[in-house]
C-alpha atoms as a PDB file:
ATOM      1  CA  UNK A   1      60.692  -8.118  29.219  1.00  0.00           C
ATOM      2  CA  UNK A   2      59.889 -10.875  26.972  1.00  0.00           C
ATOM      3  CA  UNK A   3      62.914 -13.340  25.706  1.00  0.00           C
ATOM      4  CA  UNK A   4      62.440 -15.117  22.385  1.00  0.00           C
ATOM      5  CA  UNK A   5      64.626 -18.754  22.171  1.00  0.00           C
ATOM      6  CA  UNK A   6      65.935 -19.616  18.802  1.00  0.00           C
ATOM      7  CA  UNK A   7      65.350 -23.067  17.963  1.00  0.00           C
ATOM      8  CA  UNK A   8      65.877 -25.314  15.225  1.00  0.00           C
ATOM      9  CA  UNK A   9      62.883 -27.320  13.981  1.00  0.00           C
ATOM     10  CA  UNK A  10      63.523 -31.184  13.945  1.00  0.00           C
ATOM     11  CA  UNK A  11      60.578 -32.220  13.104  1.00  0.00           C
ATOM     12  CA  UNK A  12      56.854 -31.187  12.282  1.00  0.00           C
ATOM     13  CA  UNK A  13      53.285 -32.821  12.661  1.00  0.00           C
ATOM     14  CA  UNK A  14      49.961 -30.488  11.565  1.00  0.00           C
ATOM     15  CA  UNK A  15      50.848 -27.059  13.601  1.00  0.00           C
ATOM     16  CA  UNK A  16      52.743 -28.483  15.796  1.00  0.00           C
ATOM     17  CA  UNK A  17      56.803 -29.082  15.530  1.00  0.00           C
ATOM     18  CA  UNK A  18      59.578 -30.798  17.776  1.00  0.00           C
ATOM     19  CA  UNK A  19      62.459 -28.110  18.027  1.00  0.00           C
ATOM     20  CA  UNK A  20      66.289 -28.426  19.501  1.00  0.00           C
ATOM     21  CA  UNK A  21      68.451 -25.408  20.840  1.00  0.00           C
ATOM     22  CA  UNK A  22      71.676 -26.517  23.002  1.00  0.00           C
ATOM     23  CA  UNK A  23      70.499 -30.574  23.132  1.00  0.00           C
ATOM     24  CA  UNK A  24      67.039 -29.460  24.787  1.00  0.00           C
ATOM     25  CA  UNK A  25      64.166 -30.577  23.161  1.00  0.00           C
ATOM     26  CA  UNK A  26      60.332 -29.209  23.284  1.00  0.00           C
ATOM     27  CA  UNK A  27      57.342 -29.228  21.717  1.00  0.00           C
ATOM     28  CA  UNK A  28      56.498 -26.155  19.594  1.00  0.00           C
ATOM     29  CA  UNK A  29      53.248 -24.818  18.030  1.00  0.00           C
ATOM     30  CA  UNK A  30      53.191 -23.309  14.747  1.00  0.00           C
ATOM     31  CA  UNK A  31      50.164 -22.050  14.689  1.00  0.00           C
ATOM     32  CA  UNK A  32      50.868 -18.157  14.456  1.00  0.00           C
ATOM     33  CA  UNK A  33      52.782 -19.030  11.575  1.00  0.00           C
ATOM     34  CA  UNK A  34      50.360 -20.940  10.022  1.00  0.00           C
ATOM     35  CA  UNK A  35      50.486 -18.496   6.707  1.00  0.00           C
ATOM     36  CA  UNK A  36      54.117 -19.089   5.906  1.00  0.00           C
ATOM     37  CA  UNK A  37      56.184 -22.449   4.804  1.00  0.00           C
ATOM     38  CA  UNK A  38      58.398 -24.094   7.142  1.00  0.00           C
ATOM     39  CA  UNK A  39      60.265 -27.178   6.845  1.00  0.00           C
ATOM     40  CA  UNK A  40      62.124 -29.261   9.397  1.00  0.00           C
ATOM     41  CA  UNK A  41      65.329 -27.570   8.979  1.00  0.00           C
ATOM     42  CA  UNK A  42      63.862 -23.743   9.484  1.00  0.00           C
ATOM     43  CA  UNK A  43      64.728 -22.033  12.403  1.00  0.00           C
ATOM     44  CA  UNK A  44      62.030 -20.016  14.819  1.00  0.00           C
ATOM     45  CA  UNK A  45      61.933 -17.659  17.269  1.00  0.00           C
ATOM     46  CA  UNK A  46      59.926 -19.159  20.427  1.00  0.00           C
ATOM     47  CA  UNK A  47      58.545 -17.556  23.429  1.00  0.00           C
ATOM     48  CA  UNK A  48      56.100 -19.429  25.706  1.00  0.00           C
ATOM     49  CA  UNK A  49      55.928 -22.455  23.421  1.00  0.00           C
ATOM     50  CA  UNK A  50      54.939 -20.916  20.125  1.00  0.00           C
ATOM     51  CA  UNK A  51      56.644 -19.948  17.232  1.00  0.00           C
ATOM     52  CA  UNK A  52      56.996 -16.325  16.577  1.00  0.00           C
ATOM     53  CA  UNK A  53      58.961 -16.115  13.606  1.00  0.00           C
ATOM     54  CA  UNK A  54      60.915 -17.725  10.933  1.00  0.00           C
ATOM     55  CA  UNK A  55      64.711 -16.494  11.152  1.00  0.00           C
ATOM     56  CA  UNK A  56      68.095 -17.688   9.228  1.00  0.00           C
ATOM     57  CA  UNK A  57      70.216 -19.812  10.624  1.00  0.00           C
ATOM     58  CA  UNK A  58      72.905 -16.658  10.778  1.00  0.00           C
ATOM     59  CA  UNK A  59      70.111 -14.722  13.050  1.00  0.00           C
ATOM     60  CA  UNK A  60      69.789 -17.405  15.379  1.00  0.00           C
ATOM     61  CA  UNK A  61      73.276 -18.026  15.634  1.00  0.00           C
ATOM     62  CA  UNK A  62      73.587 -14.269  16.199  1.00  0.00           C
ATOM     63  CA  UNK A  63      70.559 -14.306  18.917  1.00  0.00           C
ATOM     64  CA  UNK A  64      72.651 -16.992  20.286  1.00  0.00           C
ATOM     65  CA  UNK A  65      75.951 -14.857  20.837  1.00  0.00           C
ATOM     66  CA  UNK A  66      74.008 -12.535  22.021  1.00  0.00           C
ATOM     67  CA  UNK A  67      72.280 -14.564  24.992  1.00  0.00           C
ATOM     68  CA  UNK A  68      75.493 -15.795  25.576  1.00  0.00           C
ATOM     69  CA  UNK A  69      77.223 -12.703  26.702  1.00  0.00           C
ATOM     70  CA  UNK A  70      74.060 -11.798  28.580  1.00  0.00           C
ATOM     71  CA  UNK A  71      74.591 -15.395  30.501  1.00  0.00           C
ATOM     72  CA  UNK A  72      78.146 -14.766  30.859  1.00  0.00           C
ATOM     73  CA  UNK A  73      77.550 -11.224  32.506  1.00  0.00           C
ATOM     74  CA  UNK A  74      78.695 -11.170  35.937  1.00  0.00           C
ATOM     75  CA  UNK A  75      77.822  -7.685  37.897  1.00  0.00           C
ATOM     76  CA  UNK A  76      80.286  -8.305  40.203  1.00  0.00           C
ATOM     77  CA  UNK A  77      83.301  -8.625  38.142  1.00  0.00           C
ATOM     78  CA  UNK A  78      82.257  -4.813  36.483  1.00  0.00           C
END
């Protein structure tokens, strides 16, 4: 299974962008979405350091929610 990390681009040098979810911090590559316009600002799908996809801030919020259940699963208490 492959798990995509919504992150918020903070900043943005050639294909390469700094991006934040929950305080962390990493270094990004842009390069599969070199075809589209993104800003600092834009939000991205990322999966093994590169960017997958541009999303709304409402999907990644909603990606979010949904990790977060998944986190809070315990099999024991069901």
């Amino acid at each position: 299974m492959c798990l995509g990390i919504p992150m918020k681009i903070v900043s943005i040098e050639g294909y390469n962008a700094r991006c934040e979810a929950r305080g962390v911090m990493r270094e990004v590559s842009l390069f599969m979405l070199q075809d589209e316009l993104i800003t600092a600002g834009d939000y991205v799908m990322v999966h093994v350091g590169y960017a997958l996809q541009k999303m709304t801030e409402q999907e990644a919020r909603s990606s979010w929610e949904l990790l977060d259940e998944l986190l809070a699963y315990d099999p024991d208490v069901h």
